[in-house]
Protein backbone atom coordinates (compact mmCIF):
# COMPACT_ATOMS: atom_id res chain seq x y z
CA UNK A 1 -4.82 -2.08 -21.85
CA UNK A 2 -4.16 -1.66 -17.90
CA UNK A 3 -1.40 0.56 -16.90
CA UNK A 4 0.49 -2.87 -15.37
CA UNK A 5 1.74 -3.22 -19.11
CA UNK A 6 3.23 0.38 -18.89
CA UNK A 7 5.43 0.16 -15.95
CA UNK A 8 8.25 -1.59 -17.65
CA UNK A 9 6.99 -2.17 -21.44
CA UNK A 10 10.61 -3.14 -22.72
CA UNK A 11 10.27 -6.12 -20.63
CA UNK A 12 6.63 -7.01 -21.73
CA UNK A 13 7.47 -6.26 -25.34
CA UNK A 14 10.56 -8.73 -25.10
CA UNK A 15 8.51 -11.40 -23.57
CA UNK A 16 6.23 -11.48 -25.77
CA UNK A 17 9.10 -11.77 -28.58
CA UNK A 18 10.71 -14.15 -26.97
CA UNK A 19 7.17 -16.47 -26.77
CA UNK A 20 6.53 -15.74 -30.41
CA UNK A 21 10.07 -17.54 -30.70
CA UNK A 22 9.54 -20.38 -28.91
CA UNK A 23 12.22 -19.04 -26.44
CA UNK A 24 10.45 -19.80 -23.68
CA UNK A 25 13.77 -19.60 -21.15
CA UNK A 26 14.29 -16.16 -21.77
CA UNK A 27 10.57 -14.83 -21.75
CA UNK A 28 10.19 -16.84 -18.18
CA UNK A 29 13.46 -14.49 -17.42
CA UNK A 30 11.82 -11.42 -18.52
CA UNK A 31 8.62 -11.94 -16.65
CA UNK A 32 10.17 -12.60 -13.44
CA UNK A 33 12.54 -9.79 -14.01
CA UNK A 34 9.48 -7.53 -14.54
CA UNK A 35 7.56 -9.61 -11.26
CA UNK A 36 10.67 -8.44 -9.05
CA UNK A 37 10.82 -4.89 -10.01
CA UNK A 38 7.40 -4.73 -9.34
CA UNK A 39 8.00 -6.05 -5.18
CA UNK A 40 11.37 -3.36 -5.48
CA UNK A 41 9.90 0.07 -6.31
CA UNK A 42 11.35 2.49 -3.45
CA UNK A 43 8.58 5.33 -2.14
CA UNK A 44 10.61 7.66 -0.19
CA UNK A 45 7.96 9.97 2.24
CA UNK A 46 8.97 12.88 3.60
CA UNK A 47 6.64 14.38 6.72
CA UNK A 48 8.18 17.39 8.69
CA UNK A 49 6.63 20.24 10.49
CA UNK A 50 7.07 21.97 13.43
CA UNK A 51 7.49 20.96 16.64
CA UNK A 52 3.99 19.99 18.62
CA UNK A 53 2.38 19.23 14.97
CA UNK A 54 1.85 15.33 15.34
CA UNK A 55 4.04 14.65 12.69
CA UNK A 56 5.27 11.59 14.40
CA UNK A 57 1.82 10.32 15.23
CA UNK A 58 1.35 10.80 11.35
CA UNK A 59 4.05 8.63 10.42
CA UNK A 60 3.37 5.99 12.74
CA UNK A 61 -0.34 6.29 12.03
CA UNK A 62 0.03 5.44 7.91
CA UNK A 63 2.56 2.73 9.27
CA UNK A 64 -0.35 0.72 10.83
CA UNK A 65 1.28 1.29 14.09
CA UNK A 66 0.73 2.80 17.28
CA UNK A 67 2.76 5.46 19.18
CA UNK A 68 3.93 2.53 21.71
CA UNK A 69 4.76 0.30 19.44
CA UNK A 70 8.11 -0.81 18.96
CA UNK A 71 9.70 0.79 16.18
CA UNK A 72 7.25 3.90 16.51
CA UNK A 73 8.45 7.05 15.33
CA UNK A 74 9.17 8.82 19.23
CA UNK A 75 6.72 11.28 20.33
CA UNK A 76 6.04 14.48 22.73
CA UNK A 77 5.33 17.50 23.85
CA UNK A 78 8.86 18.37 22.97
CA UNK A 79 10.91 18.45 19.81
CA UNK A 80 11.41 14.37 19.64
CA UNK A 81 13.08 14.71 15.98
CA UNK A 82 16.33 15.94 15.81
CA UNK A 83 17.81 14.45 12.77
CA UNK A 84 16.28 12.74 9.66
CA UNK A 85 15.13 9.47 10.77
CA UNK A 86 13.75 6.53 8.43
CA UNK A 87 10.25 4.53 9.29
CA UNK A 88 9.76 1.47 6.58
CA UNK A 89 6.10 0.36 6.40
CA UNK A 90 6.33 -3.04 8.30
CA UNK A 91 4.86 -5.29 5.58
CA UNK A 92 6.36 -2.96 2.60
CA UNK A 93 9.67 -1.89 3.78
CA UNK A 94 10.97 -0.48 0.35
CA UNK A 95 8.31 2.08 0.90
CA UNK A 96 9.92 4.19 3.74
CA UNK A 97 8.10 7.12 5.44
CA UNK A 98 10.75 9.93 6.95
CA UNK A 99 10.38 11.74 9.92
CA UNK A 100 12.16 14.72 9.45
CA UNK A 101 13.46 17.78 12.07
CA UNK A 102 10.75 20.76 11.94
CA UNK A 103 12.18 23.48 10.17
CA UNK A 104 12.18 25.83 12.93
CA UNK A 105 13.99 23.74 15.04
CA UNK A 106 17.45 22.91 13.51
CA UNK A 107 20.39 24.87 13.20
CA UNK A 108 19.73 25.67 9.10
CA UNK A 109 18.11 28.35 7.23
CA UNK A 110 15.45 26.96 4.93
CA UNK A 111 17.51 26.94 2.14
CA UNK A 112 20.33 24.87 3.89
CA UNK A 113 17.91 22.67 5.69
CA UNK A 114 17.14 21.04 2.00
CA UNK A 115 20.52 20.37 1.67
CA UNK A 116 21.01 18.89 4.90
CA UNK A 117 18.20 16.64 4.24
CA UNK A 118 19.08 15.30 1.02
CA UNK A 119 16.03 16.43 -0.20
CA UNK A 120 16.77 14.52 -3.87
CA UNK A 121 15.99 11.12 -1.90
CA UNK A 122 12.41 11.88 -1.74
CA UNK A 123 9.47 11.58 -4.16
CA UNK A 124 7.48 14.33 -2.29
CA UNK A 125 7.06 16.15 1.13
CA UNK A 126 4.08 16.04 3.92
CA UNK A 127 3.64 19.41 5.51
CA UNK A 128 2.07 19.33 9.09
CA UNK A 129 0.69 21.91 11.12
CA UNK A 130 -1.60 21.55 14.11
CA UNK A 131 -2.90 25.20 13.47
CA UNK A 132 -2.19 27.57 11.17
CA UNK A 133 0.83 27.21 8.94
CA UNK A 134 3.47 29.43 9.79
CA UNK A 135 6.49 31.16 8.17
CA UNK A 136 9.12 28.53 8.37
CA UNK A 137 6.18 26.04 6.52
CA UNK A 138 5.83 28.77 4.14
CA UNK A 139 9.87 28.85 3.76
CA UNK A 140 10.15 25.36 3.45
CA UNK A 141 7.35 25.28 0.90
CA UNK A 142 8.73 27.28 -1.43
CA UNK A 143 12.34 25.80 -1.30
CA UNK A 144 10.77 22.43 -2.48
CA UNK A 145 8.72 23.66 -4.88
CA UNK A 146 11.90 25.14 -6.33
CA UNK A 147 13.09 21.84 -6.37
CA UNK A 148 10.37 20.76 -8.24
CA UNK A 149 9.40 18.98 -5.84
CA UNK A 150 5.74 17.78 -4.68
CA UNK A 151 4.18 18.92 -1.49
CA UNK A 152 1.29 18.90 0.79
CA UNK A 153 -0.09 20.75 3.67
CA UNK A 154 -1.56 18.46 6.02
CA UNK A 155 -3.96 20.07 9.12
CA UNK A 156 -3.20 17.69 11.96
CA UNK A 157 -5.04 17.25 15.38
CA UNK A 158 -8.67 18.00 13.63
CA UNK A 159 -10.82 15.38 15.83
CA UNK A 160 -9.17 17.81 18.49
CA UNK A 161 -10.26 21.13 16.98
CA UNK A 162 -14.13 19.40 16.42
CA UNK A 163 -14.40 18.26 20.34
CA UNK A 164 -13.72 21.57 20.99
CA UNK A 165 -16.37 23.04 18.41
CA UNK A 166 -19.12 20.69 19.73
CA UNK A 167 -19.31 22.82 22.88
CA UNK A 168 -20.49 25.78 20.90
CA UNK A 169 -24.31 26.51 19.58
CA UNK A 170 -25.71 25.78 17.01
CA UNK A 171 -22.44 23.41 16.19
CA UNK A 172 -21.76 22.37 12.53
CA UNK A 173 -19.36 19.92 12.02
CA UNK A 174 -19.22 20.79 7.60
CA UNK A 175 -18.77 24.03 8.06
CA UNK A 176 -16.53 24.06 10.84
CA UNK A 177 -14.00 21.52 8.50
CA UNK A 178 -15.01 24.39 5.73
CA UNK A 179 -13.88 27.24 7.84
CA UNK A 180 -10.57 25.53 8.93
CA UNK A 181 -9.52 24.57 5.65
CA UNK A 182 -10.45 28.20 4.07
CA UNK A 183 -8.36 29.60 7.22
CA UNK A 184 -5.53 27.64 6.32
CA UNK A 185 -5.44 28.27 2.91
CA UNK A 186 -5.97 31.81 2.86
CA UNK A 187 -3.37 32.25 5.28
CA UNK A 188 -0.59 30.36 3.13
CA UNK A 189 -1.95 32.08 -0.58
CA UNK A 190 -1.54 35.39 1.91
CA UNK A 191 1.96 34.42 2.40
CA UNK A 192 2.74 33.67 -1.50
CA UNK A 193 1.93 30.12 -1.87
CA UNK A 194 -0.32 29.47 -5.14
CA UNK A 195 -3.83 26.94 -5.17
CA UNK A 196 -1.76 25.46 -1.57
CA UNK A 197 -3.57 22.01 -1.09
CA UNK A 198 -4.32 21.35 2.25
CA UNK A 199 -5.87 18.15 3.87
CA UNK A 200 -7.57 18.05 7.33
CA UNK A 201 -6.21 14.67 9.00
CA UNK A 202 -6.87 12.78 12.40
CA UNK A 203 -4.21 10.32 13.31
CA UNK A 204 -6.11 8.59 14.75
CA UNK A 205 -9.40 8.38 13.02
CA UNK A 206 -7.81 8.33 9.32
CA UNK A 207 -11.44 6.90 7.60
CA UNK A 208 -12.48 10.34 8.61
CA UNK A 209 -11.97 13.96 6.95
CA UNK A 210 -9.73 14.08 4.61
CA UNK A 211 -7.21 11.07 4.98
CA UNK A 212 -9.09 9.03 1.81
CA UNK A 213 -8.55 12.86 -0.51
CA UNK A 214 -5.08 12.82 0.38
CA UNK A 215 -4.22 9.60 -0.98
CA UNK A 216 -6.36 9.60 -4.03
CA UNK A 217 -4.46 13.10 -4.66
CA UNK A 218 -1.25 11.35 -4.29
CA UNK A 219 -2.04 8.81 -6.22
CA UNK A 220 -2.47 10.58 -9.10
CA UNK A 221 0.31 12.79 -9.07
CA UNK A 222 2.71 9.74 -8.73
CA UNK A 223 4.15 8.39 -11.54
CA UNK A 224 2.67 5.37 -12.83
CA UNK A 225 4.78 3.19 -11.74
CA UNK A 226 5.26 3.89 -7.78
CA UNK A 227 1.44 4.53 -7.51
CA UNK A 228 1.38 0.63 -6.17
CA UNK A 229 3.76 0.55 -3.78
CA UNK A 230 2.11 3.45 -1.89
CA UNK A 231 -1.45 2.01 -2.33
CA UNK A 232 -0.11 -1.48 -0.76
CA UNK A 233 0.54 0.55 2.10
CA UNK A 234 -2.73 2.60 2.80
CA UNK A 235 -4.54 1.09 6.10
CA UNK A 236 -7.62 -0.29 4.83
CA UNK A 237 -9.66 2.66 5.79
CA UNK A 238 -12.96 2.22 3.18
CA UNK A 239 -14.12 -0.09 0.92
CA UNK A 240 -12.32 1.81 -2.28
CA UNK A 241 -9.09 1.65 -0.87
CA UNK A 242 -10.10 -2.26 -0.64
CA UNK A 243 -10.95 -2.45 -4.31
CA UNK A 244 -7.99 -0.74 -5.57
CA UNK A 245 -5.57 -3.26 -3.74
CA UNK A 246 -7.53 -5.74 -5.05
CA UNK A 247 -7.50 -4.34 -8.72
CA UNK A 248 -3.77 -3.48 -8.76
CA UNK A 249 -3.21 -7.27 -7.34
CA UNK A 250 -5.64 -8.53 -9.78
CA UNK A 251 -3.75 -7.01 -12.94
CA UNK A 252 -0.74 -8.96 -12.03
CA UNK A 253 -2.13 -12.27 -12.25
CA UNK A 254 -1.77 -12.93 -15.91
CA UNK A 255 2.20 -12.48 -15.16
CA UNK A 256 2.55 -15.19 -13.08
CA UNK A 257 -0.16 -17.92 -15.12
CA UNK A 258 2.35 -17.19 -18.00
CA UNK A 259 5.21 -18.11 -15.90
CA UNK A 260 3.80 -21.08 -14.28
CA UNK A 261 2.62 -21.63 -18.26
CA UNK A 262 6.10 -22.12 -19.51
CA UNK A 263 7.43 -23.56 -16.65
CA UNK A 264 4.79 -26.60 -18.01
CA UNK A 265 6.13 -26.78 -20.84
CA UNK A 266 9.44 -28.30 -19.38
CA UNK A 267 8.25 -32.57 -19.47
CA UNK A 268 9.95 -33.56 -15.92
CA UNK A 269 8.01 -35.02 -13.80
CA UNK A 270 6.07 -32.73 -10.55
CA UNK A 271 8.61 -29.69 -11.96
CA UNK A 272 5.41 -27.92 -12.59
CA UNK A 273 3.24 -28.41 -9.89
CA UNK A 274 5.78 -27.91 -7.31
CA UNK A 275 6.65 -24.37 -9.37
CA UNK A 276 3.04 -23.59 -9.36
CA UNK A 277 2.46 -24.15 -5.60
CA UNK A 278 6.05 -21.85 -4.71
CA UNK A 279 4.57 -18.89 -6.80
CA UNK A 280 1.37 -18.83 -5.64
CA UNK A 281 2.44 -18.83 -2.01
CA UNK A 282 4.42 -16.23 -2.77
CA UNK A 283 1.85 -14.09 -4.16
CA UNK A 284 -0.36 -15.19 -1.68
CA UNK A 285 1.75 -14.61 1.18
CA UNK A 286 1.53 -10.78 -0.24
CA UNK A 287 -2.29 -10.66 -0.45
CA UNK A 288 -2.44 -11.49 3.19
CA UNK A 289 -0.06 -8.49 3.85
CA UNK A 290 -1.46 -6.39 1.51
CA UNK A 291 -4.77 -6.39 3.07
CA UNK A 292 -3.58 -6.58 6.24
CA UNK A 293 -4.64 -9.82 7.10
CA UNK A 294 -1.87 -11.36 9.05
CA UNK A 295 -1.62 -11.60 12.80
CA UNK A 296 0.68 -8.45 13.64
CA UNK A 297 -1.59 -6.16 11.36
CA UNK A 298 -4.44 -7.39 12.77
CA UNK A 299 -3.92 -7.10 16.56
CA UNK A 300 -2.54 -3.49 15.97
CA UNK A 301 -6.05 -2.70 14.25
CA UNK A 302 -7.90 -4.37 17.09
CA UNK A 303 -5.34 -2.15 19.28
CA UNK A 304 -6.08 0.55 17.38
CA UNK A 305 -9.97 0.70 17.04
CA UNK A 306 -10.36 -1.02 20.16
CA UNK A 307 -12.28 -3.70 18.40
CA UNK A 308 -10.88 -7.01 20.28
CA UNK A 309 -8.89 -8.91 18.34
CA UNK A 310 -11.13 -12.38 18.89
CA UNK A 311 -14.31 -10.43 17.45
CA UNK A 312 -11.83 -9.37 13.74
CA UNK A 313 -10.24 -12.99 13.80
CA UNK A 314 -14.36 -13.60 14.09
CA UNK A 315 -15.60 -12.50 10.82
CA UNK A 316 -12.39 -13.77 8.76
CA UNK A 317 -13.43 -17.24 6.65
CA UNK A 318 -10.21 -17.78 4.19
CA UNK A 319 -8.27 -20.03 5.34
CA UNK A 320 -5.77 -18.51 4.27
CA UNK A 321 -5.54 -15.39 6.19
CA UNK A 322 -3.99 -14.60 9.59
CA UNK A 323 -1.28 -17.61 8.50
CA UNK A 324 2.20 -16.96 7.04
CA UNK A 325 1.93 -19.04 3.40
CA UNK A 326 3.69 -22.50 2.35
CA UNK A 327 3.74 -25.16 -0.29
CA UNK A 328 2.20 -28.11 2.34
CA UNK A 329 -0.16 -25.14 3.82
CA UNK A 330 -1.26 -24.06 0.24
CA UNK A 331 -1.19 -27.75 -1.23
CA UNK A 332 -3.68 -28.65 1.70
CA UNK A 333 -6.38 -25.72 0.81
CA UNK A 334 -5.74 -26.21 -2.87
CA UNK A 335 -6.86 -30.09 -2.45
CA UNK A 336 -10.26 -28.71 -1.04
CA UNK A 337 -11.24 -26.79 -4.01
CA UNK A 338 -12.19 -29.14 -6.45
CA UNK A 339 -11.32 -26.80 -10.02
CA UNK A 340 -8.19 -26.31 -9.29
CA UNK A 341 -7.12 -29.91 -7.66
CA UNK A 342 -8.10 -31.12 -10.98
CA UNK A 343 -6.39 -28.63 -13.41
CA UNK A 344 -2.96 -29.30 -11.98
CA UNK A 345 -3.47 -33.14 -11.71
CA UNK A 346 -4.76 -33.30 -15.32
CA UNK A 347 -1.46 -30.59 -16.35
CA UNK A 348 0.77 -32.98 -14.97
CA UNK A 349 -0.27 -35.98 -16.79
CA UNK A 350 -1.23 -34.49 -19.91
CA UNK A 351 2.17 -32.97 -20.97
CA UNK A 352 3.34 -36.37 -21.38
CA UNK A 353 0.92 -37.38 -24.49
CA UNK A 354 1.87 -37.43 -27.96
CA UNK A 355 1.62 -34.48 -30.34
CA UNK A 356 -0.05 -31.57 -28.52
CA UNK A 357 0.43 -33.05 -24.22
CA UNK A 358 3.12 -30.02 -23.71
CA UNK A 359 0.59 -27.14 -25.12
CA UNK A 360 -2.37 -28.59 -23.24
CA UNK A 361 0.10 -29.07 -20.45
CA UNK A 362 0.91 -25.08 -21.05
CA UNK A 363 -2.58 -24.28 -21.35
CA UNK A 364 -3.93 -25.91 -17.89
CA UNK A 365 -1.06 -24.73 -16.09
CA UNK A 366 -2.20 -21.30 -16.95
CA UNK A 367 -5.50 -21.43 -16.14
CA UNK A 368 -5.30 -23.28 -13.34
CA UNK A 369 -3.30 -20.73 -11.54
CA UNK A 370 -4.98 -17.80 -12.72
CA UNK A 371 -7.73 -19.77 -11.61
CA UNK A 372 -6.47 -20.48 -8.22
CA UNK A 373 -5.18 -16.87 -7.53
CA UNK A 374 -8.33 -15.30 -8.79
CA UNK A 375 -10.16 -17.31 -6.29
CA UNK A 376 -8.21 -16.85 -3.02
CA UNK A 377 -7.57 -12.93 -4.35
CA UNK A 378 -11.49 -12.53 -3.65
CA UNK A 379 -11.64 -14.30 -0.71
CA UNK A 380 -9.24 -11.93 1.14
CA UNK A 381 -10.31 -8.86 -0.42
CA UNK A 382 -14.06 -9.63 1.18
CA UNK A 383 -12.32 -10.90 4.27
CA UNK A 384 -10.58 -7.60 4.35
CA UNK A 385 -13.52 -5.68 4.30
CA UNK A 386 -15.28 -7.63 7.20
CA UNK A 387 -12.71 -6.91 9.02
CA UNK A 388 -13.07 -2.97 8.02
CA UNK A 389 -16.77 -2.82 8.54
CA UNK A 390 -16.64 -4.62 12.48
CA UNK A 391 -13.38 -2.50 13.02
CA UNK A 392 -15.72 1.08 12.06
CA UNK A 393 -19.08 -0.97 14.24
CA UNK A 394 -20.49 -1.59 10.37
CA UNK A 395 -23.08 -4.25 9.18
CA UNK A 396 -21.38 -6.96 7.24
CA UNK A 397 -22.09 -6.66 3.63
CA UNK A 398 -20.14 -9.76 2.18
């Protein structure tokens, strides 16, 4: 059994009781009760660090977004940050990434600068450095983890430090990443920090080093249940990260067939299929964004990578993607694949024959949408990783 059916199991387990008693009101309740606590999980990031660190580049660099960009986090050579300032991801704003005042800079102590934080509000801490990590990181480290708190030391500003390498003989870029990273933790176990994990990052090359380690080691260490709602915001950066969107999406499929089953069950005329069509745009409408298909995250890729934005749009073939989701729009494509065009039309007229119409009614309806998301689910998931393989110069391999 997937882990979707241990995120709110009180829910699930009441469904399910409700079905067995042919209550089918209250177990559509419970599944769309479960649906919307799914789209409202909060992920509160926090990223501080000195002042010159690129911790503002960070943030607006796992946003999608680039340091012009309207509603960028500010950047400079100076201290930009002078109070705690809230970023929401763009597509995912309950997921909200917070650029906070280095710790060297403000008027508190390390132990007051928690406080004046609110440090509760946050599920875990991003520590950035663009060199060594220094006392006040150190300081700040260790007030968190008294907290019992999560944090993570993240080397900014590493394509920077490998430029500079590439002048020198003999150049090895693996073992100058290995000699930075041993550097950096040796200098914070040296200052009383115990197994310190550190990440090498460039903002803006984040499919390099070690952007893809520092979400899979966030990942796990989340609980269960927020684990999606930071993985829906990860820039599409390799083919995993893909899959993973794709498998979380993919689990919640059966949710919404049994909702659009029991809505089927209901004999009034076109009830059904208009239902149908109004949740699958919905979920639809969050593949696209998910995956970073619609127009905004796309031009700020081709902005980004420098990729034009005609030769991404290029290698896109849903017809789905790049467009913001209705009924009539969804209708339209539906009518085109021949499967599911058929499964609703025979749902609707089926629930109104004698003895078994409303369970073979309920049975089509499922299928057909499962059917219907399953289908446009892969289609954006391989669109998505055309796009990533001409964004990174790649040969197409779907």
């Amino acid at each position: 059994m997937d882990d979707s059916f241990d995120l709110y199991p009180e829910e699930i387990k009441e469904c399910k009781e409700a079905l067995m008693n042919n209550d089918t009101a209250a177990a559509a309740a419970k599944i769309h009760k479960y649906l919307e606590n799914e789209d409202n999980i909060p992920l509160n990031i926090a990223v501080t660090g000195e002042c010159g660190s690129g911790k503002s580049t960070f943030v607006n660099a796992i946003r999608g977004i680039k340091n012009s960009d309207d509603g960028a986090a500010p950047t400079g050579c100076v201290e930009t940050t002078i109070d705690v300032t809230p970023y929401p991801h763009p597509n995912f704003p309950k997921v909200t990434f917070w650029d906070l005042p280095g710790i060297g800079t403000t008027r508190f102590p390390a132990d007051q600068y928690m406080e004046h934080v609110k440090f509760e509000r946050f599920d875990f801490f991003i520590i950035i450095s663009a060199d060594r990590f220094r006392e006040n990181d150190v300081k700040l480290a260790q007030e968190i983890q008294k907290m019992k708190k999560k944090f993570y030391f993240v080397r900014s500003k590493i394509d920077h430090n490998i430029q500079d390498e590439k002048r020198i003989k003999n150049f090895n870029e693996e073992m100058t990443l290995k000699r930075i990273r041993d550097d950096c933790i040796q200098g914070l176990q040296q200052q009383g920090i115990e197994a310190p994990q550190v990440f090498l990052v460039s903002s803006f090359e984040l499919h390099l080093y070690d952007f893809s380690l520092l979400h899979e080691t966030l990942e796990r260490e989340l609980p269960a249940h927020k684990r999606n709602a930071l993985l829906f915001t990860m820039p599409n950066i390799s083919r995993e990260i893909i899959n993973k969107k794709k498998k979380a999406f993919q689990a919640n499929i059966k949710y919404h067939a049994v909702l659009s089953a029991i809505v089927a069950g209901v004999p009034v005329p076109g009830l059904s299929t208009t239902v149908d069509l109004g949740i699958m745009a919905t979920v639809i409408n969050k593949y696209v964004l998910g995956f970073g298909l619609d127009k905004l995250s796309l031009q700020r890729l081709a902005d980004s990578t420098g990729v034009p934005y005609e030769n991404l749009h290029a290698v896109i073939k849903s017809p789905l993607a790049l467009e913001k989701i209705n009924v009539d729009l969804l209708l339209k494509v539906i009518s085109q694949i021949t499967s599911s065009g058929v499964l609703m039309a025979a749902e609707e007229g089926s629930k109104f024959l004698p003895l078994f119409g409303i369970v073979a009614a309920m049975a089509l309806s499922f299928t057909a949408t499962y059917k219907t998301l399953s289908f446009f689910l892969n289609s954006l998931a391989e669109d998505a990783q055309r796009v990533l393989e001409k964004s990174l110069g790649l040969e197409t391999s779907v």
